[in-house]
N, C-alpha and C. Protein backbone atom coordinates (compact mmCIF):
# COMPACT_ATOMS: atom_id res chain seq x y z
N UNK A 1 0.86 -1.18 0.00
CA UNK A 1 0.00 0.00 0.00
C UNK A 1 0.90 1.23 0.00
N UNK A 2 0.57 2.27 -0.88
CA UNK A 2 1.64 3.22 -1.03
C UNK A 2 0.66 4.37 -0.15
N UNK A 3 1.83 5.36 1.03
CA UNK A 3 1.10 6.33 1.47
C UNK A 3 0.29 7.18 0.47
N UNK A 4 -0.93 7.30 1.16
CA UNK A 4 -1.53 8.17 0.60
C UNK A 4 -1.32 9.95 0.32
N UNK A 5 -1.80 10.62 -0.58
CA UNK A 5 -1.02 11.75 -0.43
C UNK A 5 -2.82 12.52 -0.53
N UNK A 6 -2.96 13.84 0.11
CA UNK A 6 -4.21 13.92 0.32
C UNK A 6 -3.98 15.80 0.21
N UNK A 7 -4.70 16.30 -0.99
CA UNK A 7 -5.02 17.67 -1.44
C UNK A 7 -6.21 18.35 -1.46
N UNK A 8 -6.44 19.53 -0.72
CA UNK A 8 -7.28 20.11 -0.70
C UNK A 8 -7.82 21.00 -2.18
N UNK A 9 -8.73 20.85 -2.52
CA UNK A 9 -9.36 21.00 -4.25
C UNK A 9 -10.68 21.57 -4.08
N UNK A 10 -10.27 22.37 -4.70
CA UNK A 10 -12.04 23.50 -4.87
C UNK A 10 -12.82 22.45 -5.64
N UNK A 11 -13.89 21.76 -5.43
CA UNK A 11 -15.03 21.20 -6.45
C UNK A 11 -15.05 21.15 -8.09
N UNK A 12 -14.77 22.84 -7.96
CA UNK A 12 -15.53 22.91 -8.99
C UNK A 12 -14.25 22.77 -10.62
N UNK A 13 -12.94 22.45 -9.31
CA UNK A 13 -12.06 22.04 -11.39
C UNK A 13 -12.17 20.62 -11.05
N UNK A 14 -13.18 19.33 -9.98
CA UNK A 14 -12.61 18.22 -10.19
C UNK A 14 -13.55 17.91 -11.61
N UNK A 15 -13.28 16.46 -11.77
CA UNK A 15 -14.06 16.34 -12.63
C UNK A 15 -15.89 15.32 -11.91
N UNK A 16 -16.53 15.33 -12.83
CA UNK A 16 -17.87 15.63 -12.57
C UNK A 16 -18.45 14.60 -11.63
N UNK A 17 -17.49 13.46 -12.11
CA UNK A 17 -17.92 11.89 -11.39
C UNK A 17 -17.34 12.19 -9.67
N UNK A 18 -16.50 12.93 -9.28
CA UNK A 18 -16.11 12.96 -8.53
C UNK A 18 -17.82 13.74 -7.30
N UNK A 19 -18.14 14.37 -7.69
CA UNK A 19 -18.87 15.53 -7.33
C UNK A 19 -20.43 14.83 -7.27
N UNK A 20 -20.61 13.88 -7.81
CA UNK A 20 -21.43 12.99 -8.07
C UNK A 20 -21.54 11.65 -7.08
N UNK A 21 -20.28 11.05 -6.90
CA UNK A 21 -19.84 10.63 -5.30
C UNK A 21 -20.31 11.01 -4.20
N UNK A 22 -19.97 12.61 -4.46
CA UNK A 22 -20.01 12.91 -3.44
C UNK A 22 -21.76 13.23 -3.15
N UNK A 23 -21.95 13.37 -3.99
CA UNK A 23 -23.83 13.93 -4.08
C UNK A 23 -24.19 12.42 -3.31
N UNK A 24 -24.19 11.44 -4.05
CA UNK A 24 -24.42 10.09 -3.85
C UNK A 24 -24.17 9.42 -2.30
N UNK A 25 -23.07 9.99 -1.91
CA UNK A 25 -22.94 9.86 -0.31
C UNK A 25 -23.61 10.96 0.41
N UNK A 26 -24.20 11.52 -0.02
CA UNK A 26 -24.94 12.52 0.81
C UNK A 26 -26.31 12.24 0.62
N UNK A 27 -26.76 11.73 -0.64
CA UNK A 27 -28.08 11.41 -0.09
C UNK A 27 -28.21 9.98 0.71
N UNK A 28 -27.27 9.06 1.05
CA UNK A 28 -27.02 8.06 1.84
C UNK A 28 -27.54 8.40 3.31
N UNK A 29 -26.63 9.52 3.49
CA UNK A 29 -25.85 10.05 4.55
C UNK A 29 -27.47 10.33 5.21
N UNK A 30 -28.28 11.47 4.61
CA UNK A 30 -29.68 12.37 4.85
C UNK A 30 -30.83 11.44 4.80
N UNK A 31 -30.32 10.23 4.20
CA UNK A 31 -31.63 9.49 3.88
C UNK A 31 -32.80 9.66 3.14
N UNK A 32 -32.14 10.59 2.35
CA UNK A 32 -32.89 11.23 1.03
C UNK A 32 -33.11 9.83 -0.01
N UNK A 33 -32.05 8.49 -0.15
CA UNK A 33 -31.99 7.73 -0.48
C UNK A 33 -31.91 6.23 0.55
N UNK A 34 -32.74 5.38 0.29
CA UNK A 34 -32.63 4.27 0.96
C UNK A 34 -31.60 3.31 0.70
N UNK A 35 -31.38 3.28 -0.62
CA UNK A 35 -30.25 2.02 -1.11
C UNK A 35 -29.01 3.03 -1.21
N UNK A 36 -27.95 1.85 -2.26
CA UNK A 36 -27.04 2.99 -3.09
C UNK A 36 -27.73 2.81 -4.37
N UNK A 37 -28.51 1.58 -4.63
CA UNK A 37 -29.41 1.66 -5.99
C UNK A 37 -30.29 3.32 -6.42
N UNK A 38 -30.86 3.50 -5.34
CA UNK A 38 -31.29 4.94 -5.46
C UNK A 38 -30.73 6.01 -5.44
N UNK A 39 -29.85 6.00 -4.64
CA UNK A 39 -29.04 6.79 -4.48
C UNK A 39 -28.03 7.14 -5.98
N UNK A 40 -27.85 6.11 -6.51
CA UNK A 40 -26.57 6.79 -8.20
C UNK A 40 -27.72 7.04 -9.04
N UNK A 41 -28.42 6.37 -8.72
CA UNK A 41 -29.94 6.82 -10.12
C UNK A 41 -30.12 8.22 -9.97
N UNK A 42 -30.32 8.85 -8.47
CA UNK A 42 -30.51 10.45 -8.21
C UNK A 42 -29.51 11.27 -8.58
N UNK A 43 -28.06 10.65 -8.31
CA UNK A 43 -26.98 11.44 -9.04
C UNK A 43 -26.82 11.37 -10.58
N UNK A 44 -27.02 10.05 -10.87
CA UNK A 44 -26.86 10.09 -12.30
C UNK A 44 -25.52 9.32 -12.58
N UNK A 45 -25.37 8.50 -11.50
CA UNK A 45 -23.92 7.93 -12.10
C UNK A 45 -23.80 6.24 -11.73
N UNK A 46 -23.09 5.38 -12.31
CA UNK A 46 -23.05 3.82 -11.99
C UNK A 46 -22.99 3.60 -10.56
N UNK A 47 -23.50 1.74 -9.99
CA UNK A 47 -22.86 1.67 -9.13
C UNK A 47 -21.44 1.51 -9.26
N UNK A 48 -20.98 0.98 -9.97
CA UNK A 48 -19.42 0.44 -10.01
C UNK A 48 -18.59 1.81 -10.09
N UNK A 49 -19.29 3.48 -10.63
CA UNK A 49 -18.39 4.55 -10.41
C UNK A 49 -18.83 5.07 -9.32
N UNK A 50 -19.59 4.55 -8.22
CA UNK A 50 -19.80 5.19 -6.79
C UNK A 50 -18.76 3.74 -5.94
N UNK A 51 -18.66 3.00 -6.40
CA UNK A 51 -17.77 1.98 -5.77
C UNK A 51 -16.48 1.88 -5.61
N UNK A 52 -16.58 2.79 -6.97
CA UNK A 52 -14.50 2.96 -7.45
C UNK A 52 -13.87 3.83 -6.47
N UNK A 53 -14.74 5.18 -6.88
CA UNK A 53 -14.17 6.28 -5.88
C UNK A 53 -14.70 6.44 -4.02
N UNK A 54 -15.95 5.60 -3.79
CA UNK A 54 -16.69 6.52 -2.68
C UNK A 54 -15.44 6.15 -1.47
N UNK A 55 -14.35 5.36 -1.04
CA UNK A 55 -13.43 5.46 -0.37
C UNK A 55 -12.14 6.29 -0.78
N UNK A 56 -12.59 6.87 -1.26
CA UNK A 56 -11.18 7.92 -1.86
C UNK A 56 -11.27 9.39 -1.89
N UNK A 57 -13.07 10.03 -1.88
CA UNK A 57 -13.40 11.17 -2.25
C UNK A 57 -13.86 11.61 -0.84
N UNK A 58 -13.46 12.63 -0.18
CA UNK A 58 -14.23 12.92 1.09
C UNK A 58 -14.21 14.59 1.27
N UNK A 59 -15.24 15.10 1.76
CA UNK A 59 -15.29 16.69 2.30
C UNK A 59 -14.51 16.45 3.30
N UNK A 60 -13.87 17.78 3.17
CA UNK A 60 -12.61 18.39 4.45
C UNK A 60 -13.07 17.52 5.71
N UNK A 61 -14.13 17.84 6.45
CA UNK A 61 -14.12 17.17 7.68
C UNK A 61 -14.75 15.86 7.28
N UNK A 62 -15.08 15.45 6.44
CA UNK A 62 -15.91 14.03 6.51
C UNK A 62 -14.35 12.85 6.81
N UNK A 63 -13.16 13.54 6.45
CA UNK A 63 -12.16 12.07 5.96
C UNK A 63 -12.14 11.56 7.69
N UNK A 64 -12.21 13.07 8.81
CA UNK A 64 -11.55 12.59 9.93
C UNK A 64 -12.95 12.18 11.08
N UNK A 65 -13.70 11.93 10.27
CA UNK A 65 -15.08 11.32 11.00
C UNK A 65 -15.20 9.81 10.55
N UNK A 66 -14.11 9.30 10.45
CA UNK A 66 -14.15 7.98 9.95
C UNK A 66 -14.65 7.39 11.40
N UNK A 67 -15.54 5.85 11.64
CA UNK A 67 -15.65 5.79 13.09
C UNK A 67 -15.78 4.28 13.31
N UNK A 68 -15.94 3.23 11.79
CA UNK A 68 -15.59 2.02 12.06
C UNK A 68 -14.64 1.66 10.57
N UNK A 69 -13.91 0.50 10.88
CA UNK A 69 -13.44 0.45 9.37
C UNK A 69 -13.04 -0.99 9.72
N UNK A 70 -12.97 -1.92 8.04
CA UNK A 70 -13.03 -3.11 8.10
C UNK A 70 -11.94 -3.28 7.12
N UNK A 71 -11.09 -3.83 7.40
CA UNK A 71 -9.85 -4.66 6.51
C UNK A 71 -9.80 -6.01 6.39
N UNK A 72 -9.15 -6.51 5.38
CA UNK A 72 -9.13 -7.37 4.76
C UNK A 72 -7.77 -8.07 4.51
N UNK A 73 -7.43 -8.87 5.09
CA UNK A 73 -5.68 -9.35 4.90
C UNK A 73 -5.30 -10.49 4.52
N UNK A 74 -4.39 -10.79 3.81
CA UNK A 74 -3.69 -12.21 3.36
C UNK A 74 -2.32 -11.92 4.24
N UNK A 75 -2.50 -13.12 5.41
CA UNK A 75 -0.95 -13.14 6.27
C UNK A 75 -0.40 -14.35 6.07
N UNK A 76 1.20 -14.40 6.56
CA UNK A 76 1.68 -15.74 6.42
C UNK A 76 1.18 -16.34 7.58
N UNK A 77 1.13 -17.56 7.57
CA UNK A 77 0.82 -18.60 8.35
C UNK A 77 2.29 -18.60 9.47
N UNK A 78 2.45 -17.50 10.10
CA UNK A 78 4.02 -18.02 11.08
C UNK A 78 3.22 -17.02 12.59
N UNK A 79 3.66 -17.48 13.80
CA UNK A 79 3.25 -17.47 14.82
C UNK A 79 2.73 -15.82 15.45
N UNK A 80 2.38 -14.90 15.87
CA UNK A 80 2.42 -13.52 15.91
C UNK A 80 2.03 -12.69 15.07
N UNK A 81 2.16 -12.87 13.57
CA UNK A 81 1.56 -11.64 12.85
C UNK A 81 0.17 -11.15 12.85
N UNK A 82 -0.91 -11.78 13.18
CA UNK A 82 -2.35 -11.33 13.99
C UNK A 82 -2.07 -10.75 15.10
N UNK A 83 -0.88 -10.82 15.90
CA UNK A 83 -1.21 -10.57 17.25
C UNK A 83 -0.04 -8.91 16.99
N UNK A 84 1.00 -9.08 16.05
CA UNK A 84 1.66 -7.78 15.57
C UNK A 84 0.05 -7.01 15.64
N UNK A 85 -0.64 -7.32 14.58
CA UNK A 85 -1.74 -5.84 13.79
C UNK A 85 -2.70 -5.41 14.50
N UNK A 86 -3.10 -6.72 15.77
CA UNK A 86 -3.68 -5.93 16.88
C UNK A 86 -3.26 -4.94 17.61
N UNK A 87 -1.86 -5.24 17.87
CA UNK A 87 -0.96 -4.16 18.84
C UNK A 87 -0.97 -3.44 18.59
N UNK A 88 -0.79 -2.94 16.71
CA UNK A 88 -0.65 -1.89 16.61
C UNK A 88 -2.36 -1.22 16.08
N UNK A 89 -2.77 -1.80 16.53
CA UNK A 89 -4.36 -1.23 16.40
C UNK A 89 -4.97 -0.75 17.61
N UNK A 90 -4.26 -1.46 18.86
CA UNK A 90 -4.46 -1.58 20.17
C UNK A 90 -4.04 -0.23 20.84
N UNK A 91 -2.61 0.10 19.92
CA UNK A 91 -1.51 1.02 20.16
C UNK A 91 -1.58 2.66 19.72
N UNK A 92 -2.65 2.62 18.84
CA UNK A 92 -3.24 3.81 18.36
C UNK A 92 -5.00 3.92 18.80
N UNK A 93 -5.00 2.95 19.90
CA UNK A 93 -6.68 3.35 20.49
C UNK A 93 -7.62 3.57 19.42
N UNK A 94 -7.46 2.25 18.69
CA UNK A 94 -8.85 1.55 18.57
C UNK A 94 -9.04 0.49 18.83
N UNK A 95 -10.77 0.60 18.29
CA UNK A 95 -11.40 -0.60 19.64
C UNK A 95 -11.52 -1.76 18.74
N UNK A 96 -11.31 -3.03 18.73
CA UNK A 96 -11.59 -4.26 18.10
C UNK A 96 -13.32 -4.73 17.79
N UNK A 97 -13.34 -4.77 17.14
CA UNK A 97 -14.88 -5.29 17.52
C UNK A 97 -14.87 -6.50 16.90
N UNK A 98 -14.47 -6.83 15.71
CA UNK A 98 -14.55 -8.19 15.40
C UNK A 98 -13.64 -8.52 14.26
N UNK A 99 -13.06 -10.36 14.88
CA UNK A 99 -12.05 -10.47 13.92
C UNK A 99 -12.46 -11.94 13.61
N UNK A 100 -11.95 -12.32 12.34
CA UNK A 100 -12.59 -13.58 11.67
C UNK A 100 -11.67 -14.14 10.87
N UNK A 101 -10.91 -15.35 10.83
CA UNK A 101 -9.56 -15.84 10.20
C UNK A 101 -10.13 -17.24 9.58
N UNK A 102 -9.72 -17.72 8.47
CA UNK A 102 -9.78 -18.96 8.09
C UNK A 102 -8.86 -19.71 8.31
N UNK A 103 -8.61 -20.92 7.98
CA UNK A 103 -7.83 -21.97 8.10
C UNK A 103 -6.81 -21.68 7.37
N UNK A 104 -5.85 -21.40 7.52
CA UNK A 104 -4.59 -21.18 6.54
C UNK A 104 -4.24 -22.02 5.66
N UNK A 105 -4.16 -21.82 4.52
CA UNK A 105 -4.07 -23.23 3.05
C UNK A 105 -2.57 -22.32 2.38
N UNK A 106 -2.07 -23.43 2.28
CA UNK A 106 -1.04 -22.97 1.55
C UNK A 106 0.31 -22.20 2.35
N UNK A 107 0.18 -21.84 3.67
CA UNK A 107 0.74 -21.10 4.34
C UNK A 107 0.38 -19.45 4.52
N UNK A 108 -0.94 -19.57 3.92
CA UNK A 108 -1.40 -17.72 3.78
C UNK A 108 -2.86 -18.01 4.31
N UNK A 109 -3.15 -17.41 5.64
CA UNK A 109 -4.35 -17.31 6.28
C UNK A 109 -5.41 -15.91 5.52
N UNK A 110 -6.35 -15.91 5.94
CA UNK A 110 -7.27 -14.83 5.20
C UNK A 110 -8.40 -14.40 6.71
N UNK A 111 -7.89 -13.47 6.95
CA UNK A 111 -8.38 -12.50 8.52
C UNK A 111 -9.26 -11.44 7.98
N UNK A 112 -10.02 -11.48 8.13
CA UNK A 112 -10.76 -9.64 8.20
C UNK A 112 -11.11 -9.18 9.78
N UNK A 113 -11.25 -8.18 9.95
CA UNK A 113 -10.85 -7.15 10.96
C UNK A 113 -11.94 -5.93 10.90
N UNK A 114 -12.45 -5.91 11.75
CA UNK A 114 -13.42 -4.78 11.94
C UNK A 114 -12.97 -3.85 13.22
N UNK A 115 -12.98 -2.52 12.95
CA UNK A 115 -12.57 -2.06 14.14
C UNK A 115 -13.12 -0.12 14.40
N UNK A 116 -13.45 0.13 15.62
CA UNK A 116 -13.75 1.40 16.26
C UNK A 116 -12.47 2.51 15.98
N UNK A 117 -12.93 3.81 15.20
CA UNK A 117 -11.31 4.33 15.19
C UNK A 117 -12.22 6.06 16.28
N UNK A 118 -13.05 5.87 16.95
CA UNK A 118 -13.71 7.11 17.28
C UNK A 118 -12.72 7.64 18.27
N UNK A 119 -12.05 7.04 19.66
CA UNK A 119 -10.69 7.58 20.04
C UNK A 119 -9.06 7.49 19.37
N UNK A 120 -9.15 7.28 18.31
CA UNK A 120 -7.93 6.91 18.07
C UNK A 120 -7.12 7.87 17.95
N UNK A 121 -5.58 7.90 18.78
CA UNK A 121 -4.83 9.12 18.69
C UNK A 121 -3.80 9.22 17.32
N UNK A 122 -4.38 8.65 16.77
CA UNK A 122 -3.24 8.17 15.37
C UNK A 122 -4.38 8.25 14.01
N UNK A 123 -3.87 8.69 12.91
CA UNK A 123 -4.68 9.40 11.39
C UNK A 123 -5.08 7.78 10.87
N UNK A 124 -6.29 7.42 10.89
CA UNK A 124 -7.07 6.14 10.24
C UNK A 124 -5.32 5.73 9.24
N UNK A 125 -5.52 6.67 8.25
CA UNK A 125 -4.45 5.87 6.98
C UNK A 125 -3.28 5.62 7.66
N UNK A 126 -2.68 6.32 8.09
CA UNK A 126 -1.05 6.01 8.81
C UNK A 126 -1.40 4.78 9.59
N UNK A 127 -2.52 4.06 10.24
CA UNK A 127 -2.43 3.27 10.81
C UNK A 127 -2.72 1.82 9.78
N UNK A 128 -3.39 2.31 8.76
CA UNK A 128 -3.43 1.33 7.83
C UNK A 128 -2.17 1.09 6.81
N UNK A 129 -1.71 2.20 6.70
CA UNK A 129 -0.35 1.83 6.30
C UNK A 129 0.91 1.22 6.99
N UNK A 130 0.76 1.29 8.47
CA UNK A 130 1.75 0.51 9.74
C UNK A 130 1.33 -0.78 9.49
N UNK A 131 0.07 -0.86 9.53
CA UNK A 131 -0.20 -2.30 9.19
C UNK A 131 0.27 -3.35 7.86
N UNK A 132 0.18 -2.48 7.32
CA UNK A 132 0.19 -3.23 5.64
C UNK A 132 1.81 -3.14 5.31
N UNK A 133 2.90 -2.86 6.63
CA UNK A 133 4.02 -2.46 6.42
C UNK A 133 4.62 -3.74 7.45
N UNK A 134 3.74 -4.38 8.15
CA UNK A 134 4.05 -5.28 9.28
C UNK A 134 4.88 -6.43 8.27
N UNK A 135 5.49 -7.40 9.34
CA UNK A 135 5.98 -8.56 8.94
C UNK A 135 5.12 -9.46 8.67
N UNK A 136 4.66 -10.25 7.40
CA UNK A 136 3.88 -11.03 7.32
C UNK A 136 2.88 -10.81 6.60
N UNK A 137 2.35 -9.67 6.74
CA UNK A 137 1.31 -8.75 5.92
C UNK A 137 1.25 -9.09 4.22
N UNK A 138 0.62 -10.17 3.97
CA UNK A 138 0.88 -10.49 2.25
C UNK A 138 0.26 -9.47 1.80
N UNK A 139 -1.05 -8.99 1.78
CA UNK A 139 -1.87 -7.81 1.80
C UNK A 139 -2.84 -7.53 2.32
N UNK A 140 -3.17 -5.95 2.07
CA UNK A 140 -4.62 -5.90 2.91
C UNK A 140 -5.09 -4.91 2.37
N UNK A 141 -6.45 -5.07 1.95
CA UNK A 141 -7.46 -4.34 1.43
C UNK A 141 -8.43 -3.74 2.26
N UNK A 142 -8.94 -2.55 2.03
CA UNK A 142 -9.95 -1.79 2.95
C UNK A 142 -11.45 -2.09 2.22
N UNK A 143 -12.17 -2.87 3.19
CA UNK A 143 -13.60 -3.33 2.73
C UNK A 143 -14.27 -2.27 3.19
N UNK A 144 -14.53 -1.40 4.02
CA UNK A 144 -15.36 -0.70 4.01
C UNK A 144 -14.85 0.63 5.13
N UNK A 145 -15.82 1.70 5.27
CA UNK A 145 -15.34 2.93 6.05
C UNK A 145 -16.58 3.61 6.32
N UNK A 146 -16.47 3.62 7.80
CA UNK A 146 -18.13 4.31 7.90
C UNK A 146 -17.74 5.28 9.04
């Protein structure tokens, strides 16, 4: 996972799909829309282009109101590296809420991770990037951000 690099941008030079996202998470948000089915029909744009961007596009204060988030990891099968990504999840005060691992095949287990970031004294991404920087860490994908 390469750090993220994060710019503040007036609206109105992005381009349109972007702005449309963002419409699309706002009628989520207000409940102006019940699904996301309704919700891109009102903006006018795919699900698969509210899927691409809606973890990438955020208003100034929306990025740091993040308050649960769920990852997704391929680790090696060797003793500690679950117990590394807690620590350091533990270590930046957030809360665990739920973790779920399969049987390791091949020597690569498959964990997802749900977790509270509402005290956390550490920036959501920097902590997802400590993680995805750990020993063992084959990869890890961000399933969701609420």
């Amino acid at each position: 996972m390469k750090e993220p690099v994060y710019y503040i941008v007036n609206s109105s030079v992005l381009p349109d799909i972007f702005n449309k996202v963002m419409e699309t998470k706002a009628l989520l948000e207000t409940g102006k829309a019940k699904t996301v089915n309704d919700a891109v029909k009102i903006a006018g744009i795919s699900r698969s282009a509210y899927y691409k961007y809606k973890d990438y596009v955020f208003t100034f204060y929306e990025r740091n109101k993040i308050k649960l988030v769920t990852i997704s990891l391929m680790l090696e099968h060797v003793p500690g590296v679950l117990s590394s990504i807690l620590d350091a999840i533990a270590r930046a005060r957030g809360s665990i809420l739920t973790i779920n691992q399969n049987i390791p095949m091949n020597g690569i287990a498959m964990v997802s991770i749900s977790f509270e970031t509402g005290l956390m004294d550490k920036d959501v991404e920097e902590l997802l990037l400590e993680i995805n920087h750990l020993p063992g860490v084959k990869q890890m994908d961000i399933v969701s951000r609420q």
